[in-house]
PDB file of N, CA and C in Angstrom:
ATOM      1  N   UNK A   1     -12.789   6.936   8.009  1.00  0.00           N
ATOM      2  CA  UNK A   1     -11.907   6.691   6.879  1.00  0.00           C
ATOM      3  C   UNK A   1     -12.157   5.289   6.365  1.00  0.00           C
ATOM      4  N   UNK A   2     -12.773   4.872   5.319  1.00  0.00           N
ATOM      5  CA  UNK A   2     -12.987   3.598   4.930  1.00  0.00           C
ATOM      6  C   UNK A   2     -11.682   3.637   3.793  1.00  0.00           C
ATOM      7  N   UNK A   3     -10.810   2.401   3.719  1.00  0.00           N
ATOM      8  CA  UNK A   3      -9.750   2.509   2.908  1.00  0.00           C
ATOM      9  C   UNK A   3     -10.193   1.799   1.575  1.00  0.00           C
ATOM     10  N   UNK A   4     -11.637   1.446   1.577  1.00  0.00           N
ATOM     11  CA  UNK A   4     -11.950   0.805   0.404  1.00  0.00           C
ATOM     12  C   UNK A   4     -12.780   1.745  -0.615  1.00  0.00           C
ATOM     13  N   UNK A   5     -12.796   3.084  -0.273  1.00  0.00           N
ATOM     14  CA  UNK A   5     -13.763   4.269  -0.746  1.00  0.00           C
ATOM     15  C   UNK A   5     -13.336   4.190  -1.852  1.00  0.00           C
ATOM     16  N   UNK A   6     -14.344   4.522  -2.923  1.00  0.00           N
ATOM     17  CA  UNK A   6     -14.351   4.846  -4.742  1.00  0.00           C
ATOM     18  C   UNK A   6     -13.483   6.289  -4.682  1.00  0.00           C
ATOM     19  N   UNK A   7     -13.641   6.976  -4.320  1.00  0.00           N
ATOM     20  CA  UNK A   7     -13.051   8.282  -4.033  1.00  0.00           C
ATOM     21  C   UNK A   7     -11.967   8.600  -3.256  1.00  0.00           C
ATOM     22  N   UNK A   8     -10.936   9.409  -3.604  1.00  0.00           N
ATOM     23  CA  UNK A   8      -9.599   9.179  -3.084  1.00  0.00           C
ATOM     24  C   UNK A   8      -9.729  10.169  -2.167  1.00  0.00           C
ATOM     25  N   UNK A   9      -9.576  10.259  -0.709  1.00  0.00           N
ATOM     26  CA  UNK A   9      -9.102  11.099  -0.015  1.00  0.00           C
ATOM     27  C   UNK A   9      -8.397  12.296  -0.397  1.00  0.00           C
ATOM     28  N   UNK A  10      -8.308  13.833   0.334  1.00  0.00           N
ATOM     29  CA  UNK A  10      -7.845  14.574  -0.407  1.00  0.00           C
ATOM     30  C   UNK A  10      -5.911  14.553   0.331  1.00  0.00           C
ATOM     31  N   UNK A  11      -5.695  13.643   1.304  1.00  0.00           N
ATOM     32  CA  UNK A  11      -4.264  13.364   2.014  1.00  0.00           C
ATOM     33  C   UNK A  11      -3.500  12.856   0.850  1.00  0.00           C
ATOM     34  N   UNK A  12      -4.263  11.929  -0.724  1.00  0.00           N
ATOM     35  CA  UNK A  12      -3.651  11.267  -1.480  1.00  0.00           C
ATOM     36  C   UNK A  12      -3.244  12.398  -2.288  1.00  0.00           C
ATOM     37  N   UNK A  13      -3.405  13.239  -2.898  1.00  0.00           N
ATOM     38  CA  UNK A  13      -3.524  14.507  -3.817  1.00  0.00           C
ATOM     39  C   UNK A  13      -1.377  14.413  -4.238  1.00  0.00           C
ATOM     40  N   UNK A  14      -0.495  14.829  -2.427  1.00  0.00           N
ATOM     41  CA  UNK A  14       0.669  14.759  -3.093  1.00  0.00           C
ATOM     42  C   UNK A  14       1.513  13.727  -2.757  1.00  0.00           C
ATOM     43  N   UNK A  15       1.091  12.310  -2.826  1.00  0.00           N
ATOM     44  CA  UNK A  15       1.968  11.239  -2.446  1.00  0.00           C
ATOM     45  C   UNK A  15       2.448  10.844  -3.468  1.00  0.00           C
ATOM     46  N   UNK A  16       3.908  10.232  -2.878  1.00  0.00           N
ATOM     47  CA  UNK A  16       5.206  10.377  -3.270  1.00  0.00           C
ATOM     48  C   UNK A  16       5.100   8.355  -4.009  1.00  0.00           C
ATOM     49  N   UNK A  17       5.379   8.423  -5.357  1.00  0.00           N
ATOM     50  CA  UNK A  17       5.647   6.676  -5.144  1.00  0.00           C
ATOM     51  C   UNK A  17       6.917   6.500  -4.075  1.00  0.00           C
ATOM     52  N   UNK A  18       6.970   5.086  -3.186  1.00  0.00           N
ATOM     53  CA  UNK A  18       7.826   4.671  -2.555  1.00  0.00           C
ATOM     54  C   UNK A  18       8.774   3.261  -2.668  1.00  0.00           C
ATOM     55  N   UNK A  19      10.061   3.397  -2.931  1.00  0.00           N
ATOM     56  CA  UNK A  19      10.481   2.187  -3.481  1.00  0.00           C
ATOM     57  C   UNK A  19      11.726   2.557  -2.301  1.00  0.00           C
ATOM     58  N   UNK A  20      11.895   1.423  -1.994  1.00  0.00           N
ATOM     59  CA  UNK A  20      11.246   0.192  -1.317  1.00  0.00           C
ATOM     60  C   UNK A  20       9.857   0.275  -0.353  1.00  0.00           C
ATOM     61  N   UNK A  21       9.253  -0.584  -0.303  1.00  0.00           N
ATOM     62  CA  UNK A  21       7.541  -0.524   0.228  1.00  0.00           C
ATOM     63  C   UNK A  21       7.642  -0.023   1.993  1.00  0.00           C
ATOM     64  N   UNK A  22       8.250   1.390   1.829  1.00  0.00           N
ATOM     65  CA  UNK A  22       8.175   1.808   3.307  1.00  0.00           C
ATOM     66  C   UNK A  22       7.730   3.408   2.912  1.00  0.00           C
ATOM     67  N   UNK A  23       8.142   3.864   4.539  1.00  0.00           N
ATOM     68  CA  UNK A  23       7.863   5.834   4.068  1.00  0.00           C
ATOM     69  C   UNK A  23       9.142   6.194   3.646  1.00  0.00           C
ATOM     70  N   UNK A  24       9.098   6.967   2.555  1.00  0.00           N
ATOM     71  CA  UNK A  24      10.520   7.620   2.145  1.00  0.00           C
ATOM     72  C   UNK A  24      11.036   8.427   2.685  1.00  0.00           C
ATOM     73  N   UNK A  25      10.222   8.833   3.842  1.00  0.00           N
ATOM     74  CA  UNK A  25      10.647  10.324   4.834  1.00  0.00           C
ATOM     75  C   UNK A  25      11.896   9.623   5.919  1.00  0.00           C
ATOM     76  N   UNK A  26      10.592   8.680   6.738  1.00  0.00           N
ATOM     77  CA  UNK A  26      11.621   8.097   8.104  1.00  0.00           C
ATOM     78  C   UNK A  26      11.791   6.810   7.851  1.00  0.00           C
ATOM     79  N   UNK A  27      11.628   6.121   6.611  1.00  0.00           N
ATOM     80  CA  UNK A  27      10.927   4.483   6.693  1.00  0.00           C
ATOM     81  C   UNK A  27      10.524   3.601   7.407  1.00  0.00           C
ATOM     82  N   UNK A  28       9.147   4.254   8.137  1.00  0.00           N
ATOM     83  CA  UNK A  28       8.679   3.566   8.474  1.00  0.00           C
ATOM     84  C   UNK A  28       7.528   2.582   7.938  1.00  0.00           C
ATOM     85  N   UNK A  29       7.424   1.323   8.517  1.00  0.00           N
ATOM     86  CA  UNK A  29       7.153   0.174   7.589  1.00  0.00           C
ATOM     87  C   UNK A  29       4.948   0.470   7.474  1.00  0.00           C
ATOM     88  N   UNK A  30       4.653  -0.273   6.429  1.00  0.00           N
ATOM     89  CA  UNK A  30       3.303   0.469   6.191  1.00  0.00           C
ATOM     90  C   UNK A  30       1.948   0.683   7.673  1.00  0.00           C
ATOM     91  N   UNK A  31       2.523  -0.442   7.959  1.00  0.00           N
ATOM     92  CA  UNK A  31       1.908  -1.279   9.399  1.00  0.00           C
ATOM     93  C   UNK A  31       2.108   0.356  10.475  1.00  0.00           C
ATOM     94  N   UNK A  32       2.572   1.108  10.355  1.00  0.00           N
ATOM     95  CA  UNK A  32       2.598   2.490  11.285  1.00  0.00           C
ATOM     96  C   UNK A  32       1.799   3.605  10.394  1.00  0.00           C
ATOM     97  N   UNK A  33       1.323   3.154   9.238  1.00  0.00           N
ATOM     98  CA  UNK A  33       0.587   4.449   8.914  1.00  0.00           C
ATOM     99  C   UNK A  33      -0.859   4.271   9.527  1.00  0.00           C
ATOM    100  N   UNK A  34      -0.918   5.937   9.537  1.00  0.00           N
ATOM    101  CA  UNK A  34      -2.255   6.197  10.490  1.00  0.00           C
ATOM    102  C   UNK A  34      -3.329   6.376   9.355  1.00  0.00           C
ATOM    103  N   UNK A  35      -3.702   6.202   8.458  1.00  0.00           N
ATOM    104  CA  UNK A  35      -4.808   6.145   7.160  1.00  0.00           C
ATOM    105  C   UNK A  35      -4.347   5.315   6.097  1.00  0.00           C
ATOM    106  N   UNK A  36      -4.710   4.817   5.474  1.00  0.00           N
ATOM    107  CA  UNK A  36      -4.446   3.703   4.044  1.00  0.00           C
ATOM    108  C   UNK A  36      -5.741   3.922   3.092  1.00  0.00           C
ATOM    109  N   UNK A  37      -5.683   4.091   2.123  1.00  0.00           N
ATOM    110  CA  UNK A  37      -6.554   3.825   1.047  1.00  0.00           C
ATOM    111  C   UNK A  37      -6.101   3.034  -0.414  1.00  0.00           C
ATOM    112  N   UNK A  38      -6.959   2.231  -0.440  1.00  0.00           N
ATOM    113  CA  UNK A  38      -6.533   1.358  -2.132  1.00  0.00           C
ATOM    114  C   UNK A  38      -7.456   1.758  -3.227  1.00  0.00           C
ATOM    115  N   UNK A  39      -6.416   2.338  -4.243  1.00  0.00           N
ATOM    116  CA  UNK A  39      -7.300   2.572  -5.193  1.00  0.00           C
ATOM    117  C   UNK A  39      -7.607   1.165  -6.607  1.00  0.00           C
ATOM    118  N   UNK A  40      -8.812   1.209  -5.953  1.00  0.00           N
ATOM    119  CA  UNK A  40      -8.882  -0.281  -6.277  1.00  0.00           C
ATOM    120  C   UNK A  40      -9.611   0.278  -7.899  1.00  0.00           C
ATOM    121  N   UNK A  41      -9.921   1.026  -8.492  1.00  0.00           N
ATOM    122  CA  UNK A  41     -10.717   1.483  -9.108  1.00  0.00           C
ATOM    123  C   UNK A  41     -10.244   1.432 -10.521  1.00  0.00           C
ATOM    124  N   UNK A  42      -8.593   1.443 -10.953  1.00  0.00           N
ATOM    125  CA  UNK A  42      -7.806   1.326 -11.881  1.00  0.00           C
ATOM    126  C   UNK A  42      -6.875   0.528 -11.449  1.00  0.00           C
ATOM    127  N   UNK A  43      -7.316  -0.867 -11.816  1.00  0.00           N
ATOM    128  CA  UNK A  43      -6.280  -1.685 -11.561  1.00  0.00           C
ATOM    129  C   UNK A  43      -5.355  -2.126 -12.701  1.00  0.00           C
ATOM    130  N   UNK A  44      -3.931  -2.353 -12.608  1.00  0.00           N
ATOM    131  CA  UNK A  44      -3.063  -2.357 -13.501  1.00  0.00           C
ATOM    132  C   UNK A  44      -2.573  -4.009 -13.698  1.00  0.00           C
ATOM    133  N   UNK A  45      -3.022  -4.793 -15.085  1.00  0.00           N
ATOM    134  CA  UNK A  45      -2.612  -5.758 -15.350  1.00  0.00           C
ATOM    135  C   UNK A  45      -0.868  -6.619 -15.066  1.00  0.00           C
ATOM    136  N   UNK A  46      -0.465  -7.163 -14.411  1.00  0.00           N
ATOM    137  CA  UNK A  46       1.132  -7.182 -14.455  1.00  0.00           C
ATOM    138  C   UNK A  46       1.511  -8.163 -15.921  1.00  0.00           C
ATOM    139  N   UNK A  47       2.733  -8.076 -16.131  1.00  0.00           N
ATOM    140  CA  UNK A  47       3.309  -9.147 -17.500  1.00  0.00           C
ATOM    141  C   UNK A  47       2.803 -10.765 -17.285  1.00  0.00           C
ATOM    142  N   UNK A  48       2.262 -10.614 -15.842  1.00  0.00           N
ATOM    143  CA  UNK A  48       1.869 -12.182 -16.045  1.00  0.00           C
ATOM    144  C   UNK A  48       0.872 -11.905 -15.729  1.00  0.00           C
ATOM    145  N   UNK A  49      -0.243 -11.583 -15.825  1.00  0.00           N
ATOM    146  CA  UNK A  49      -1.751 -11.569 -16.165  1.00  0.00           C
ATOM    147  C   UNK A  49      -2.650 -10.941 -14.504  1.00  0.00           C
ATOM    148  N   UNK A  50      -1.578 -11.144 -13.466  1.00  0.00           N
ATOM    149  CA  UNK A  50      -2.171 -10.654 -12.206  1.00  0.00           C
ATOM    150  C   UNK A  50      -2.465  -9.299 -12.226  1.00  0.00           C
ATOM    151  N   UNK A  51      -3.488  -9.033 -11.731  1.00  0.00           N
ATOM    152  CA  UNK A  51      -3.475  -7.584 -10.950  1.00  0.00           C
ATOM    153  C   UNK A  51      -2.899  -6.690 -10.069  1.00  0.00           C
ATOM    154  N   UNK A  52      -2.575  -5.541  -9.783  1.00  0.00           N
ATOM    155  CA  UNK A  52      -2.341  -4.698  -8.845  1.00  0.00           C
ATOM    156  C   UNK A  52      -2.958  -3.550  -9.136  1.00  0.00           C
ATOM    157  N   UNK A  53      -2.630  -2.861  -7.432  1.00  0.00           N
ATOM    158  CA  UNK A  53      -3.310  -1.640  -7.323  1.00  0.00           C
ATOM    159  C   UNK A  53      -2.217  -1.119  -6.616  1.00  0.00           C
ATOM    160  N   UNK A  54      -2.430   0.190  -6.373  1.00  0.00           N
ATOM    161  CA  UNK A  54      -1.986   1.578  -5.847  1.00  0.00           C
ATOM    162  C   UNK A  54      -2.490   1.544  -4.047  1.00  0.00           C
ATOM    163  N   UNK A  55      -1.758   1.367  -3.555  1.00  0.00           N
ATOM    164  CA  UNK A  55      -1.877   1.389  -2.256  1.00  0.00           C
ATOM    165  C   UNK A  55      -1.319   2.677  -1.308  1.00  0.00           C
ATOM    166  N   UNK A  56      -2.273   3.611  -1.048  1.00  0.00           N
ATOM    167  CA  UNK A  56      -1.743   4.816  -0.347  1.00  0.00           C
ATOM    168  C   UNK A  56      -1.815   4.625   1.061  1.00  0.00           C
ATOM    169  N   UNK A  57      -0.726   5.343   1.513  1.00  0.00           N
ATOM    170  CA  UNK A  57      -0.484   5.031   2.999  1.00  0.00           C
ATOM    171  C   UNK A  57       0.150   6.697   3.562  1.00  0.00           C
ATOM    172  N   UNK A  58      -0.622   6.958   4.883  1.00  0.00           N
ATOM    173  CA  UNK A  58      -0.517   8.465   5.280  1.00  0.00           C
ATOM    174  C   UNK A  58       0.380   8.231   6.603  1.00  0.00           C
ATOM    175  N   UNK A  59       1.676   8.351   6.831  1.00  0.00           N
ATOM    176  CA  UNK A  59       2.824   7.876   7.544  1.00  0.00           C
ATOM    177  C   UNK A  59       2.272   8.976   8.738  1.00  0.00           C
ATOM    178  N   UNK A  60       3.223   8.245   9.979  1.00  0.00           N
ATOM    179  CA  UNK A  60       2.932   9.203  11.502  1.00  0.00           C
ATOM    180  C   UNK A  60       3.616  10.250  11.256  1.00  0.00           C
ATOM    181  N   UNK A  61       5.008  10.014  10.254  1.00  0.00           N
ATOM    182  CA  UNK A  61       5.400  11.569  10.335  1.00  0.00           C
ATOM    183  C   UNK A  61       4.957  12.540   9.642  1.00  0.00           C
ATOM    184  N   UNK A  62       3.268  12.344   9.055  1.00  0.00           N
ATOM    185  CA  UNK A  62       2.511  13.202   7.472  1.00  0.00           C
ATOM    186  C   UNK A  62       3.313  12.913   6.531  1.00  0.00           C
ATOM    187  N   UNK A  63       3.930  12.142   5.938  1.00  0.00           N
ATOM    188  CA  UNK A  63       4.027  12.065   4.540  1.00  0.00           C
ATOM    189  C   UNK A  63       3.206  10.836   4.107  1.00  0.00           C
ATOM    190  N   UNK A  64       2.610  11.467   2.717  1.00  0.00           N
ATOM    191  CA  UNK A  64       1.983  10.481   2.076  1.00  0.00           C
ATOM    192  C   UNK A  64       2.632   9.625   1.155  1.00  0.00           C
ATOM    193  N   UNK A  65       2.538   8.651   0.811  1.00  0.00           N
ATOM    194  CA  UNK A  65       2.896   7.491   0.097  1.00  0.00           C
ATOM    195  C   UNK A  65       2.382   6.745  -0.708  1.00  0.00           C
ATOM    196  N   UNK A  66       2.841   6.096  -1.800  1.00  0.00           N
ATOM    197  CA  UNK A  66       1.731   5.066  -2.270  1.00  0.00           C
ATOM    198  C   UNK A  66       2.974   3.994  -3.060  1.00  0.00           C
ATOM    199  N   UNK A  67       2.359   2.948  -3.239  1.00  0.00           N
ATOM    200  CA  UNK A  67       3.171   1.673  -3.641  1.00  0.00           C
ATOM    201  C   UNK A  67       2.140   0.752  -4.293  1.00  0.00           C
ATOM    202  N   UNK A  68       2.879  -0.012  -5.492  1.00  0.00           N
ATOM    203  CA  UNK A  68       1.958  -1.001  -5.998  1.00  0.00           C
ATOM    204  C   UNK A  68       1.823  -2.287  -4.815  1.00  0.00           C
ATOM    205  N   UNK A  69       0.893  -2.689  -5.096  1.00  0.00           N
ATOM    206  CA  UNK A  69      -0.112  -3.803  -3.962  1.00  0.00           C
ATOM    207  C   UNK A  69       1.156  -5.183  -4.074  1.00  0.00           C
ATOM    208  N   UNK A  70       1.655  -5.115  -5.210  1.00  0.00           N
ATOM    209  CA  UNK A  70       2.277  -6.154  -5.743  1.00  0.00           C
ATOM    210  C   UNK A  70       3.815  -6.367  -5.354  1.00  0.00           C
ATOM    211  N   UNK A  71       4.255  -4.841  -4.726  1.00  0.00           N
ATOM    212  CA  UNK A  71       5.886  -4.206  -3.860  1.00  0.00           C
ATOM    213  C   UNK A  71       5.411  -4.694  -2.545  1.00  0.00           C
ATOM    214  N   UNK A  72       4.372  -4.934  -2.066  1.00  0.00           N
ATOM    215  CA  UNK A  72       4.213  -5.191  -0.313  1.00  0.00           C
ATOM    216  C   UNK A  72       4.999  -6.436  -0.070  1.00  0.00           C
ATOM    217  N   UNK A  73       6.064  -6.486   0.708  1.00  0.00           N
ATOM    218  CA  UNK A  73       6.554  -7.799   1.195  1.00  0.00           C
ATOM    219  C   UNK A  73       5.605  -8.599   1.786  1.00  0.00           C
ATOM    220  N   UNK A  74       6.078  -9.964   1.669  1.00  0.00           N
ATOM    221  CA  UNK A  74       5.196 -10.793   2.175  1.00  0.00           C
ATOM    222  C   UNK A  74       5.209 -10.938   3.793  1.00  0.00           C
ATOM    223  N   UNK A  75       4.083 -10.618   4.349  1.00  0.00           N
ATOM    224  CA  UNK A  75       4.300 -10.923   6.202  1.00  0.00           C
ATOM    225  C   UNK A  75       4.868 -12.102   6.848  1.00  0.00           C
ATOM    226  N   UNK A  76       5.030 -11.811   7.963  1.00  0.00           N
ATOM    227  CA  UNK A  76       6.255 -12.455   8.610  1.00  0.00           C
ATOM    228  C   UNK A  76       4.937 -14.253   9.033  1.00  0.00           C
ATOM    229  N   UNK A  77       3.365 -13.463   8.974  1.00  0.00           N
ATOM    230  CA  UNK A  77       2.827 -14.716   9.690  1.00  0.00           C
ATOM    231  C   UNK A  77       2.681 -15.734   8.585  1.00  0.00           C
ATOM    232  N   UNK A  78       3.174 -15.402   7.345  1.00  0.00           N
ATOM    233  CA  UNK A  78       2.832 -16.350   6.010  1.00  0.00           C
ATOM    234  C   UNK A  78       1.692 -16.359   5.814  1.00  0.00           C
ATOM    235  N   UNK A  79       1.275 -17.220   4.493  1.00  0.00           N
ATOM    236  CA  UNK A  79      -0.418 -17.684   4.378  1.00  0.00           C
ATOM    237  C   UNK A  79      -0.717 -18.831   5.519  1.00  0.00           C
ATOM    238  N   UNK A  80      -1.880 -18.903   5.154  1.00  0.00           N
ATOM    239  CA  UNK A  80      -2.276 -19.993   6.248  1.00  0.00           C
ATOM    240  C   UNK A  80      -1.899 -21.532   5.418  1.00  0.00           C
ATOM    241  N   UNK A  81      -1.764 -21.690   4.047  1.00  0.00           N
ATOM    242  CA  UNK A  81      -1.549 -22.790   3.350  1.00  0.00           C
ATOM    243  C   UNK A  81       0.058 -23.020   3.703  1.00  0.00           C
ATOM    244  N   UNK A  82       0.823 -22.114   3.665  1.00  0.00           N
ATOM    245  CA  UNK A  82       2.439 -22.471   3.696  1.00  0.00           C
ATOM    246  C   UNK A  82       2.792 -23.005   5.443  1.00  0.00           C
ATOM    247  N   UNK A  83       1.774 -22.743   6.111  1.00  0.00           N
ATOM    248  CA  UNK A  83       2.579 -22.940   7.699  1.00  0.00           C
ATOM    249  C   UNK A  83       2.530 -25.027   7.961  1.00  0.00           C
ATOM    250  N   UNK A  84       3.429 -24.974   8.331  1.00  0.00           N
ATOM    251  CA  UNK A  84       3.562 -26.706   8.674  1.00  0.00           C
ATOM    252  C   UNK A  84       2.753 -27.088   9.910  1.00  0.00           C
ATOM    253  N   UNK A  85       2.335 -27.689  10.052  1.00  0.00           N
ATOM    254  CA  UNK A  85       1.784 -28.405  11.477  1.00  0.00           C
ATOM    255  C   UNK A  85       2.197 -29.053  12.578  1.00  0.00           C
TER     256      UNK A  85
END
């Protein structure tokens, strides 16, 4: 499973958008899905000039998912620029 493939898996076919950036089934958080693919291929301009993409995620309990790149909360380890010394 390469999650960077031009071609969408056929698991993406009936995923559900998910708001808030979890599974809508059990919510579990993306970090437990067992496949991910980004469809990096149509990327969508935001009102301030950034990009996003479509991020599909295939949950442990089989439901599929997808969320803009731009809904992912930020991780708990931060960037490497924000941490203090």
């Amino acid at each position: 499973m390469d999650a960077f493939s031009l071609n969408p898996p056929k698991w993406t076919a009936n995923a559900v958008h998910a708001v808030p950036f979890c599974c809508p089934t059990c919510k579990a958080q993306a970090t437990k899905a067992t496949k991910v693919w980004l469809n990096r291929r149509s990327p969508v301009t935001d009102y301030d000039l950034r990009r996003k993409w479509q991020e599909f995620y295939l949950c442990e309990c089989e439901t599929a998912w997808w969320a803009w790149s731009s809904d992912r909360p930020p991780s708990k380890e931060g960037r490497m620029n924000d941490r203090v010394n």
